[in-house]
N, C-alpha and C. Protein backbone atom coordinates (compact mmCIF):
# COMPACT_ATOMS: atom_id res chain seq x y z
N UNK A 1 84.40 74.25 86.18
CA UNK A 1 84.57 75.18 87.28
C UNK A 1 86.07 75.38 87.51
N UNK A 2 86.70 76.74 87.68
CA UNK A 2 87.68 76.55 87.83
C UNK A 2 88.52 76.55 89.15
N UNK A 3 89.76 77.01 89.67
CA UNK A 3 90.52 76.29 91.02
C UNK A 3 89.78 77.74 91.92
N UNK A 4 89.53 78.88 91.20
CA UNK A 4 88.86 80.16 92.26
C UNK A 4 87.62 79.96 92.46
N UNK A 5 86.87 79.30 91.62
CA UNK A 5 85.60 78.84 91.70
C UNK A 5 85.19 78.23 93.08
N UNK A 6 86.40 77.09 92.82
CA UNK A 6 85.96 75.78 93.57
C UNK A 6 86.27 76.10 95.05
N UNK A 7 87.37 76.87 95.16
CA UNK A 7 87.70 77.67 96.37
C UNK A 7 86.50 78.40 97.51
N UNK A 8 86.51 79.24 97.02
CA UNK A 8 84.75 80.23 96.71
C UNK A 8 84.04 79.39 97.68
N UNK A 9 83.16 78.45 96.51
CA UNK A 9 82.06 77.54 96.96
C UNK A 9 82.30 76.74 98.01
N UNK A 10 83.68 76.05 97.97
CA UNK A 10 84.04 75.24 99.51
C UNK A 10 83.87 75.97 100.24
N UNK A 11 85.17 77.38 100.25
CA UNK A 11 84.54 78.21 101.41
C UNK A 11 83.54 78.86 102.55
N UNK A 12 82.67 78.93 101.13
CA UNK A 12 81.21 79.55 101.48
C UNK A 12 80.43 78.11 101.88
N UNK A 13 80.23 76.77 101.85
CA UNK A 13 79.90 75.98 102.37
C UNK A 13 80.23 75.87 103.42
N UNK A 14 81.39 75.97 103.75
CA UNK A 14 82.02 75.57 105.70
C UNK A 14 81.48 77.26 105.97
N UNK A 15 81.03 77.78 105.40
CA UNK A 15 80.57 79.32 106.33
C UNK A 15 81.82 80.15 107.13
N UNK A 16 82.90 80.00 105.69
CA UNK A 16 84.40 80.68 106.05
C UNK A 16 84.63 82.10 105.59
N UNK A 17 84.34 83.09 106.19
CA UNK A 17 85.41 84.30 105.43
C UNK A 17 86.74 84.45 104.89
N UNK A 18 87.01 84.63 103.85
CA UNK A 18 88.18 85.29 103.17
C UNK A 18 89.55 85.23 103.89
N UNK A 19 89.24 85.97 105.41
CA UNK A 19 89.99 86.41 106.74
C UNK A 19 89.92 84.98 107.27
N UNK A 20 88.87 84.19 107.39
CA UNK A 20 89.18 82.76 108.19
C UNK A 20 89.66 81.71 107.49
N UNK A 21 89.80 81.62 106.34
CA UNK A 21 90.66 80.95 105.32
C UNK A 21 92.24 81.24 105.16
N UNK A 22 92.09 82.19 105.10
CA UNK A 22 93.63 82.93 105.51
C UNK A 22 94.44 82.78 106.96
N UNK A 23 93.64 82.97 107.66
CA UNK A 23 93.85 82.46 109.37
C UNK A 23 94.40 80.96 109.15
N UNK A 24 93.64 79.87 108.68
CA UNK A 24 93.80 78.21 109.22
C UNK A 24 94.97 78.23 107.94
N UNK A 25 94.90 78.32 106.63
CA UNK A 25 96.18 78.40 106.14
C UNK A 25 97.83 79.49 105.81
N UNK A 26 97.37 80.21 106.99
CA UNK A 26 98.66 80.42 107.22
C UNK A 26 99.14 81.42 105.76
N UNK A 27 98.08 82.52 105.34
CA UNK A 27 97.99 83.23 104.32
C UNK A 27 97.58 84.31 104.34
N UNK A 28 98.15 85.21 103.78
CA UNK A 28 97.22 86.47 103.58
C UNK A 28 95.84 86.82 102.80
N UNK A 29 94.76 87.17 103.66
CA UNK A 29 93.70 87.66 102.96
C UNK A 29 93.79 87.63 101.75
N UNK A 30 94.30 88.96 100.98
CA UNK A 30 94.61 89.35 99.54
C UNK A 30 95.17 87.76 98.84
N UNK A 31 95.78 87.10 99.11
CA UNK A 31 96.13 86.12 98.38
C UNK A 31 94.85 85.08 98.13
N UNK A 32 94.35 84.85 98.92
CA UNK A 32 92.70 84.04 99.24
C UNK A 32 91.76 84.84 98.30
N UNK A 33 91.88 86.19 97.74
CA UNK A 33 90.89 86.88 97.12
C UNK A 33 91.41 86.90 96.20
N UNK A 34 92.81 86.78 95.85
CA UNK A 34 93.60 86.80 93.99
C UNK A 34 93.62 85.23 93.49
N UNK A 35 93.53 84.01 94.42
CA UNK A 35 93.28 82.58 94.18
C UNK A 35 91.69 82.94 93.70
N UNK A 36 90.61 83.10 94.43
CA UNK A 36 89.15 83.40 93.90
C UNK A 36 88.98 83.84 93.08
N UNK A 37 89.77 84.80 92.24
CA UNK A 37 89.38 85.40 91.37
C UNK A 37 90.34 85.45 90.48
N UNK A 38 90.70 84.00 90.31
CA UNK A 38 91.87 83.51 89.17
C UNK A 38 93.28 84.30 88.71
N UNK A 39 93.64 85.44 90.09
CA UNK A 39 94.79 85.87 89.40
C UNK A 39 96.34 85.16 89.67
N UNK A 40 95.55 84.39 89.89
CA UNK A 40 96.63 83.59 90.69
C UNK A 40 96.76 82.20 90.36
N UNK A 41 96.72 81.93 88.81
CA UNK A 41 96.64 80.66 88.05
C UNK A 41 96.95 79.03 88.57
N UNK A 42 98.67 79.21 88.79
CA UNK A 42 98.83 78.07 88.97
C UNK A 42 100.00 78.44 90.59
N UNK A 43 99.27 77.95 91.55
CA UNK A 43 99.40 78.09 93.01
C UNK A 43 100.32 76.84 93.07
N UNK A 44 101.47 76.72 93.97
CA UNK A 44 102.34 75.53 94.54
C UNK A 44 101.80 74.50 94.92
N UNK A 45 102.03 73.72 95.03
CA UNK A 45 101.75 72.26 95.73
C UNK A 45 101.69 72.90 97.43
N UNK A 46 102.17 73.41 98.02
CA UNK A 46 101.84 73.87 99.60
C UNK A 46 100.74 74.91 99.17
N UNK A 47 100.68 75.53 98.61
CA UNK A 47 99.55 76.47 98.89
C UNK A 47 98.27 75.47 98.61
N UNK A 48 98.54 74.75 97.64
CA UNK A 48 97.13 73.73 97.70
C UNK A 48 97.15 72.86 98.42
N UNK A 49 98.20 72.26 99.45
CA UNK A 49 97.96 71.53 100.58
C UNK A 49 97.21 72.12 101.44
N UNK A 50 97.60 72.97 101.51
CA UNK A 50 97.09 74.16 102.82
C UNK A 50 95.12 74.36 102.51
N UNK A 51 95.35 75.12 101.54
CA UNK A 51 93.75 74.93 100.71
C UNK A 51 92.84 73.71 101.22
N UNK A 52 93.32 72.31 100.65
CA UNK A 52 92.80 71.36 100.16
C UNK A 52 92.57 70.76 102.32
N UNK A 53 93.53 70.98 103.41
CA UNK A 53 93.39 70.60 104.68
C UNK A 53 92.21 71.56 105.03
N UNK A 54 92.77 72.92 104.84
CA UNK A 54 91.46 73.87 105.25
C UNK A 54 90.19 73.71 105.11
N UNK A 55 90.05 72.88 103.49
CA UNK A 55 88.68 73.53 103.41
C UNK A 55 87.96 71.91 103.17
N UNK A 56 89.10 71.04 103.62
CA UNK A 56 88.61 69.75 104.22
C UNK A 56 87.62 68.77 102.53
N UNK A 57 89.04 68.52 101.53
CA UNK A 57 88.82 68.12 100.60
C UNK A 57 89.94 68.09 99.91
N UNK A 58 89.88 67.20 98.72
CA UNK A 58 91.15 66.74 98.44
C UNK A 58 91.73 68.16 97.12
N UNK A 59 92.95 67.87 96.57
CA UNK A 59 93.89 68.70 95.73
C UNK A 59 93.01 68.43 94.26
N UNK A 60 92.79 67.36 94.07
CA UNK A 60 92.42 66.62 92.55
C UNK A 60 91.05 67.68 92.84
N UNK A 61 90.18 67.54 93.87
CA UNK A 61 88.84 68.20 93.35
C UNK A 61 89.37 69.59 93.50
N UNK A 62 90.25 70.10 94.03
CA UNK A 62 90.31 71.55 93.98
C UNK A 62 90.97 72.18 92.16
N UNK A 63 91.59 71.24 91.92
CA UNK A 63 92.01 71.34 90.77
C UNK A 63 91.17 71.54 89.48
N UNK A 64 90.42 70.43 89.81
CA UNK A 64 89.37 70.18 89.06
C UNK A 64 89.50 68.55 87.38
N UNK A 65 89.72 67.72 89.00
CA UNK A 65 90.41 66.91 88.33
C UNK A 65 89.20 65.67 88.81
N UNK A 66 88.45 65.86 89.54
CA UNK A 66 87.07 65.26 89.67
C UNK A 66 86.28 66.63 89.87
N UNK A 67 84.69 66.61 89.69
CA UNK A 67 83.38 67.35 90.07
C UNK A 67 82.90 66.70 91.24
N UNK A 68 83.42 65.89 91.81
CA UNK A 68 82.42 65.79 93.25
C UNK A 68 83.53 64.81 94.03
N UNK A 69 84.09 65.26 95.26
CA UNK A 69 84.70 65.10 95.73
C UNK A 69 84.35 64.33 97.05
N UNK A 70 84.87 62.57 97.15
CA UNK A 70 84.10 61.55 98.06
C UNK A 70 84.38 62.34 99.94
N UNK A 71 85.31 63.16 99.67
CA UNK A 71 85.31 63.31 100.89
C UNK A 71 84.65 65.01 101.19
N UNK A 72 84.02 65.32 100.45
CA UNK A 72 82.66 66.06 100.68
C UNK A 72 81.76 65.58 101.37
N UNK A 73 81.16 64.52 100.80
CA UNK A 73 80.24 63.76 101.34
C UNK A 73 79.93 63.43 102.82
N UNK A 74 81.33 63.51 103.50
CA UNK A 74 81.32 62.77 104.90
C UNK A 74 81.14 63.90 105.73
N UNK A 75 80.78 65.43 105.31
CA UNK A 75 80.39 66.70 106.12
C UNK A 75 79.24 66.62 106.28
């Protein structure tokens, strides 16, 4: 799965729009929809902090550096 994938699916689990992802990290819409849809390869270390607080899970699973992420679990 890749980092727009994994984005996506977190998102859509916490029941976040595009616009409310963008809101809590401090981003523009369009950037939240070019991360989803991989045009936007390799994102900074703050943009994936920001990501990884938002959507309440760590950097390694957003990366895709584990498939199941322990602090999923605790939602």
């Amino acid at each position: 799965m890749s980092l727009g994938e994994r984005i996506k699916d977190r998102r859509e689990q916490l029941g976040l729009t595009q616009k409310q992802l963008a809101d809590m990290t401090r981003m523009r819409q369009n950037i939240i929809s070019r991360l989803e849809h991989g045009d936007t390869p390799n994102p900074g270390a703050d943009v994936l902090k920001r990501l990884a607080l938002a959507l309440r899970c760590s950097i390694d699973y957003l990366v895709g550096l584990y498939d199941d992420d322990p602090s999923l679990s605790e939602l």
